[in-house]
Protein backbone atom coordinates (compact mmCIF):
# COMPACT_ATOMS: atom_id res chain seq x y z
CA UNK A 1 27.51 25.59 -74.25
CA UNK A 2 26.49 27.84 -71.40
CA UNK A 3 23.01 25.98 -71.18
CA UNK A 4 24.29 22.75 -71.65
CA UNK A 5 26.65 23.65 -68.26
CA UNK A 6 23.58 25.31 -66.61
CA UNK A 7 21.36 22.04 -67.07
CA UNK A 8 24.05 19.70 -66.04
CA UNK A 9 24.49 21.88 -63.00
CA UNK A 10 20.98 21.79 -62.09
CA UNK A 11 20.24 17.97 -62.86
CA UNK A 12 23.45 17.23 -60.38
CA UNK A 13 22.01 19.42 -57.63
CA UNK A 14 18.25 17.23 -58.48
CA UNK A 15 20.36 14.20 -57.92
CA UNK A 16 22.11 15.62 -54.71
CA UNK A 17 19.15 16.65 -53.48
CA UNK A 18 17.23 12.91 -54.15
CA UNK A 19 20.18 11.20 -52.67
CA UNK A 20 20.38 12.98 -49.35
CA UNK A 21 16.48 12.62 -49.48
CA UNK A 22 16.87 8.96 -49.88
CA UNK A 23 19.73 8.23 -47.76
CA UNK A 24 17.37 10.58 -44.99
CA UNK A 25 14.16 7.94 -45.38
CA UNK A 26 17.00 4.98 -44.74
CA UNK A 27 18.45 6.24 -41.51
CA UNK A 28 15.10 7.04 -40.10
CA UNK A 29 13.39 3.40 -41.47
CA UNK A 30 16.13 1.98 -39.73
CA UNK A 31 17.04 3.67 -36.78
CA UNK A 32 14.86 6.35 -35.67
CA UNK A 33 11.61 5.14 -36.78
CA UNK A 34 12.45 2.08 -34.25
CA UNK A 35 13.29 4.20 -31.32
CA UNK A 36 10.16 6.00 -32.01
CA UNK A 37 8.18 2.76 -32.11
CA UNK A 38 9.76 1.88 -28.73
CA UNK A 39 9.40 5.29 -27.10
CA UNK A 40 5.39 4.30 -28.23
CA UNK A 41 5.40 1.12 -26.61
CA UNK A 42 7.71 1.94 -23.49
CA UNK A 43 5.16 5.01 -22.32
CA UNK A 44 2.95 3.77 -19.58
CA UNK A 45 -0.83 4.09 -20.01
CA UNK A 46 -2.72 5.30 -16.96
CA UNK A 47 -6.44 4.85 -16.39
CA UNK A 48 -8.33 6.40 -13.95
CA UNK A 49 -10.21 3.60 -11.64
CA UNK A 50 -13.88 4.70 -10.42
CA UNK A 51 -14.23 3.59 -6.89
CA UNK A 52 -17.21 1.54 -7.31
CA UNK A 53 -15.19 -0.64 -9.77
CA UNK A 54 -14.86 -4.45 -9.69
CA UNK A 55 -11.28 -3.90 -9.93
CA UNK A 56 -10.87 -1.52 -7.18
CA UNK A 57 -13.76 -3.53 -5.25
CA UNK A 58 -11.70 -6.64 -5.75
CA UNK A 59 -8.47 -5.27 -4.11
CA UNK A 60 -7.23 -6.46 -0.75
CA UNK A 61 -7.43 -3.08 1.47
CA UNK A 62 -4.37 -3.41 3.51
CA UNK A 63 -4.74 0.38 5.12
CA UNK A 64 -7.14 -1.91 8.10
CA UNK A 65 -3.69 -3.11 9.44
CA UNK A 66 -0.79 -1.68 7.91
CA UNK A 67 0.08 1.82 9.22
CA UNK A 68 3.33 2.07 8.28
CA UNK A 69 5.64 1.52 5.06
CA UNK A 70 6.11 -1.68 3.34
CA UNK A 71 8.28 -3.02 0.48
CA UNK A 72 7.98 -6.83 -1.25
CA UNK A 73 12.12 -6.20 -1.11
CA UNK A 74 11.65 -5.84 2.82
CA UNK A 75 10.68 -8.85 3.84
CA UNK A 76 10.33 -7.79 7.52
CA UNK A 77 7.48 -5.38 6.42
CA UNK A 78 5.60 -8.43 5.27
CA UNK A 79 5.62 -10.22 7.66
CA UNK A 80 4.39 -7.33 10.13
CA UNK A 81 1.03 -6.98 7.46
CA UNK A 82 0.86 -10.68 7.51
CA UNK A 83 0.71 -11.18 10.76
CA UNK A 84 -1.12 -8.20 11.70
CA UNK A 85 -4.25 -8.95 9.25
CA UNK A 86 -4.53 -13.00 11.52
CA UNK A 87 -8.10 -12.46 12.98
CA UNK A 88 -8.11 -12.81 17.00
CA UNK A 89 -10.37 -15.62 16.86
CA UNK A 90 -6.86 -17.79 15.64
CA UNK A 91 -4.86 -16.77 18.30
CA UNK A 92 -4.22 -20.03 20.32
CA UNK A 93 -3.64 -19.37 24.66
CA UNK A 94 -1.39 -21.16 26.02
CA UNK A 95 -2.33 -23.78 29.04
CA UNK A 96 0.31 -22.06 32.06
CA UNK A 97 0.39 -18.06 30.27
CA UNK A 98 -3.10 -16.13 30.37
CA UNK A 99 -0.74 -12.80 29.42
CA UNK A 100 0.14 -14.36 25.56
CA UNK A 101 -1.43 -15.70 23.02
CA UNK A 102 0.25 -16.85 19.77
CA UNK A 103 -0.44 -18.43 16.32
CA UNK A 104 0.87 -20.94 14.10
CA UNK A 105 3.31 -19.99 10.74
CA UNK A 106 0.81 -22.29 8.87
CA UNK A 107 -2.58 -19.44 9.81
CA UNK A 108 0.62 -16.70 8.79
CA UNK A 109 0.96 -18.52 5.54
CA UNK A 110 -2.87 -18.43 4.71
CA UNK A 111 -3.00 -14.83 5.58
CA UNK A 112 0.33 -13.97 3.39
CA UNK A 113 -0.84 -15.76 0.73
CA UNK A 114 -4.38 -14.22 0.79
CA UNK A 115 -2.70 -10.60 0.91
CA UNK A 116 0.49 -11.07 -1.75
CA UNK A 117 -0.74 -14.09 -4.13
CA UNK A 118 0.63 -17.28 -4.31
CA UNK A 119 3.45 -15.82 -6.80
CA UNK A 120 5.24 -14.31 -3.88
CA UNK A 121 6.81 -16.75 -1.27
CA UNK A 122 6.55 -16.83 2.35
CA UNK A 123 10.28 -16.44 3.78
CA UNK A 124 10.19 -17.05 7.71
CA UNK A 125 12.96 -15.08 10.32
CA UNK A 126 13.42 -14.27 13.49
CA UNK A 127 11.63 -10.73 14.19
CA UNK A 128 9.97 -9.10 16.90
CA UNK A 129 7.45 -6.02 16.73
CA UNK A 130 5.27 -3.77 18.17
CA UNK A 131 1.34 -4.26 18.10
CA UNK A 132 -0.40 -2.25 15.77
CA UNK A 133 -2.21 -0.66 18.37
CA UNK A 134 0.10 1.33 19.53
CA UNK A 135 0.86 0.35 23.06
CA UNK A 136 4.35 -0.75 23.77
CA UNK A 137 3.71 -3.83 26.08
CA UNK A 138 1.77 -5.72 23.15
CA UNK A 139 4.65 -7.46 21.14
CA UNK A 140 4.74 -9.72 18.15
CA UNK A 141 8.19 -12.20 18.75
CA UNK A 142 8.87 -14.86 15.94
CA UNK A 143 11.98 -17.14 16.55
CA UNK A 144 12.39 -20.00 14.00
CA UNK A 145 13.05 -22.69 15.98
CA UNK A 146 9.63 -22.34 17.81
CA UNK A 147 7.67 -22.42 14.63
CA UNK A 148 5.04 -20.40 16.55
CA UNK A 149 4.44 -16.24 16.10
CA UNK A 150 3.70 -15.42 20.35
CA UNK A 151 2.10 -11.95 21.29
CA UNK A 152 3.39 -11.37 24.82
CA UNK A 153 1.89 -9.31 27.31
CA UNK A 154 -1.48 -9.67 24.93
CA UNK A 155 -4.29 -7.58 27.29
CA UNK A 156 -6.24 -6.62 23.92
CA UNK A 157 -8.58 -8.16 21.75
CA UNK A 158 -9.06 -7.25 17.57
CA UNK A 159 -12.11 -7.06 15.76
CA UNK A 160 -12.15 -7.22 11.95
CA UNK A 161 -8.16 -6.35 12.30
CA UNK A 162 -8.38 -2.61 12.84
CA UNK A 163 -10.50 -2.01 16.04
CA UNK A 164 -8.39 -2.94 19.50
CA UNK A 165 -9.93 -2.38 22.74
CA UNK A 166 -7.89 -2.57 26.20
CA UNK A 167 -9.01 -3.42 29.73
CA UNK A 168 -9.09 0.03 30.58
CA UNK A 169 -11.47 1.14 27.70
CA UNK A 170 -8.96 2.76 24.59
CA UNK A 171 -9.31 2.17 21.75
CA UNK A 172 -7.87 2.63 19.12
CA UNK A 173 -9.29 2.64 14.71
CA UNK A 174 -7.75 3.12 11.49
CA UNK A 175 -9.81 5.63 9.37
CA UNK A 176 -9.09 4.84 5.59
CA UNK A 177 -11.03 6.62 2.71
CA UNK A 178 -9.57 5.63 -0.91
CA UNK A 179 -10.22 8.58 -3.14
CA UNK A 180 -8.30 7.59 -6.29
CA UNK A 181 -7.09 4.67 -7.93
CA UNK A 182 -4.67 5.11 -11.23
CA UNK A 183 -4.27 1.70 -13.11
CA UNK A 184 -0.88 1.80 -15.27
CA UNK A 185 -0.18 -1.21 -17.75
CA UNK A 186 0.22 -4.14 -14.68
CA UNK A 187 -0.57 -2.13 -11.37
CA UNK A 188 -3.29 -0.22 -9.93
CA UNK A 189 -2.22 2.73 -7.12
CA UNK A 190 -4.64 3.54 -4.66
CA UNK A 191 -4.80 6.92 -2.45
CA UNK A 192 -6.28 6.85 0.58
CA UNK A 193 -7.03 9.12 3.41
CA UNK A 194 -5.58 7.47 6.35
CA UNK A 195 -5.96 8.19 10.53
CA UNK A 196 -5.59 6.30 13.22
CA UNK A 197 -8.31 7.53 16.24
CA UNK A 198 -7.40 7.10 19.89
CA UNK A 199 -11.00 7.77 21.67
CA UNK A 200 -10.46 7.01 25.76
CA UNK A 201 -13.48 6.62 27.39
CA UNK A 202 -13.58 6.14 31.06
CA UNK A 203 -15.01 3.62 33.23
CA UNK A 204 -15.92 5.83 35.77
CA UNK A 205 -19.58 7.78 35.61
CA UNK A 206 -19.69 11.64 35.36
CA UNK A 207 -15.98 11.89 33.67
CA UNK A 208 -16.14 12.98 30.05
CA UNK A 209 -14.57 11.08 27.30
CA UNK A 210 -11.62 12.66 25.13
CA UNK A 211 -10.37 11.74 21.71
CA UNK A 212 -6.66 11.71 19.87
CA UNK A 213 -6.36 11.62 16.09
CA UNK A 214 -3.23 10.69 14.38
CA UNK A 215 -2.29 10.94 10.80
CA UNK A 216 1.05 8.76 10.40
CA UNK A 217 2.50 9.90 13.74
CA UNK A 218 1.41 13.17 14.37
CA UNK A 219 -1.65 14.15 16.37
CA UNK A 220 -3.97 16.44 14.20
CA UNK A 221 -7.03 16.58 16.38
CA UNK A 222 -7.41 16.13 20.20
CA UNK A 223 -10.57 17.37 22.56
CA UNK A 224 -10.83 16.35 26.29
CA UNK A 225 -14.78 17.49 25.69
CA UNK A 226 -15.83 15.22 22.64
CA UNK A 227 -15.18 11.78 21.40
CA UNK A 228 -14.02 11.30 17.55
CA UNK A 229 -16.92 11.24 15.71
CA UNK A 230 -18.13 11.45 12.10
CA UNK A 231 -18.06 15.15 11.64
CA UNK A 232 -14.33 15.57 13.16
CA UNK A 233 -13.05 13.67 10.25
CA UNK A 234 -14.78 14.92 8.08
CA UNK A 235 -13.87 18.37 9.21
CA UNK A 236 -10.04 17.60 9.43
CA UNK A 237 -10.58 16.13 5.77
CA UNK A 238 -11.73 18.78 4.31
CA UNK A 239 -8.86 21.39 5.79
CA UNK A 240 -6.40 18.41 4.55
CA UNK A 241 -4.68 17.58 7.77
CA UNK A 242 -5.20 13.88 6.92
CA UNK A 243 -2.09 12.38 5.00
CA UNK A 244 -2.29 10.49 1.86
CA UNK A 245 -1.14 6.77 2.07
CA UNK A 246 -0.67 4.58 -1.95
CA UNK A 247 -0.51 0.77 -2.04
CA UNK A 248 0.20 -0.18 -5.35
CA UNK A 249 -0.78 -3.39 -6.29
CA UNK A 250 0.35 -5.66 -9.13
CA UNK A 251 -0.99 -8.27 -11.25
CA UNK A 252 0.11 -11.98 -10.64
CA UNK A 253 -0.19 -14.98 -12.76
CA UNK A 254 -3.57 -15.69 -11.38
CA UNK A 255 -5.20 -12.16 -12.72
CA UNK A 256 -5.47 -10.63 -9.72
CA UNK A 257 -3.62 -8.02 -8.01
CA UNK A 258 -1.45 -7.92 -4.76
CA UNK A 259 -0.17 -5.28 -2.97
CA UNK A 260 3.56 -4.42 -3.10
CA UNK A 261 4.02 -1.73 -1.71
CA UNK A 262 2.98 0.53 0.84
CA UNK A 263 4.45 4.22 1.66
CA UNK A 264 3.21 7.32 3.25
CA UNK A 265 3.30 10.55 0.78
């Protein structure tokens, strides 16, 4: 009798045991296998870009005329790298103002479109800004009703969008030197090294030009004895007084990417 008890005692635990076991494989078929499936397909795969890449290659480099922070949910910020990358040679003069020059919103439109893809619409509004070059009489002034973006007090000319020179020989150059890209699912972030140089030279024989450096707005380097060249950079590189700035970019319905956004780190 005592036997018979102890087997019936040990074929109810078996059962217990296979129960719980199978009611365990339900619960995580059903439920946690899923969120474990998810967690697999929610993680973000990241790729490291070489630099000679066509994908990197193919990527707009906005760093030639966008020195400060932009955001596709700030629309102002677009329009500033919009209408900072229009070339000089489509500024327009106007016939009784040899001080401005301005351009049309249809040259804006080409130029947003060619920087963030056809995806992203251009939304016009009244706005006025600084020139990229620094100097406070050069101002970009949009008003709707004109239809036309004017640059008063224009006394400077651009080359290639990041090279200005004024009548009384500054200049001023953007520096940029990506040294990573990261691709993750739809974007691509790129790091650069980014400087703006402020080399004076005078007009006047016999006085010696001097050189300012700025990394976003402070002044790392300045020498009343040299101008800015190669090996100053490369110097203030390499004790890492030049600040980091990422665009990320992100893939449209075209294939390509477009940059949206742009922030100092």
């Amino acid at each position: 009798m005592e036997k018979k008890n102890t087997g019936l005692i040990v074929t109810i635990i078996l059962l217990i045991v296979i129960v719980l076991g199978l009611g365990g494989y339900i619960v995580y078929d059903k439920f946690l296998k899923d969120t474990e499936d998810n967690k697999e397909t929610t993680e973000v795969k990241e790729e490291i870009l070489a630099l000679d890449s066509e994908e990197v290659k193919g990527l707009t480099d906005v760093t030639k005329f966008s020195y400060f922070d932009f955001d596709i949910n700030n629309n102002e910020s677009l329009l500033k790298v919009a209408a900072y990358s229009v070339d000089e040679e489509e500024y327009l003069s106007y016939e009784n103002d040899s001080e401005s020059k301005y351009f049309t919103t249809e040259i804006l439109k080409k130029h947003f479109d060619q920087l963030f893809g056809s995806d992203r619409a251009l939304i016009l509004s009244d706005i006025s800004f600084k020139s990229t070059c620094g100097y406070d009489n050069i101002e970009f002034v949009y008003e709707k009703d004109s239809s036309i973006f004017k640059i008063e007090n224009y006394s400077m000319f651009e080359l290639e969008n990041n090279y200005c020179e004024l009548s009384n020989g500054a200049f001023k150059i953007n520096y940029s030197e990506i040294y990573k890209a990261i691709k993750k699912d739809d974007t691509i972030e790129v790091y650069a090294y980014l400087a703006k140089i402020r080399d004076l030279r005078s007009t006047f024989n016999g006085t010696a030009p001097y050189c300012y450096i700025y990394s976003n707005e402070d002044i790392i380097f300045s020498s009343e004895s040299s101008s800015c060249k190669a090996d100053v950079m490369m110097n203030l590189k390499n004790e890492n007084k030049i600040e980091t700035y990422k665009v990320t970019y992100q893939k449209q319905s075209d294939g390509k990417y477009y940059p949206i956004k742009g922030e100092w780190q």
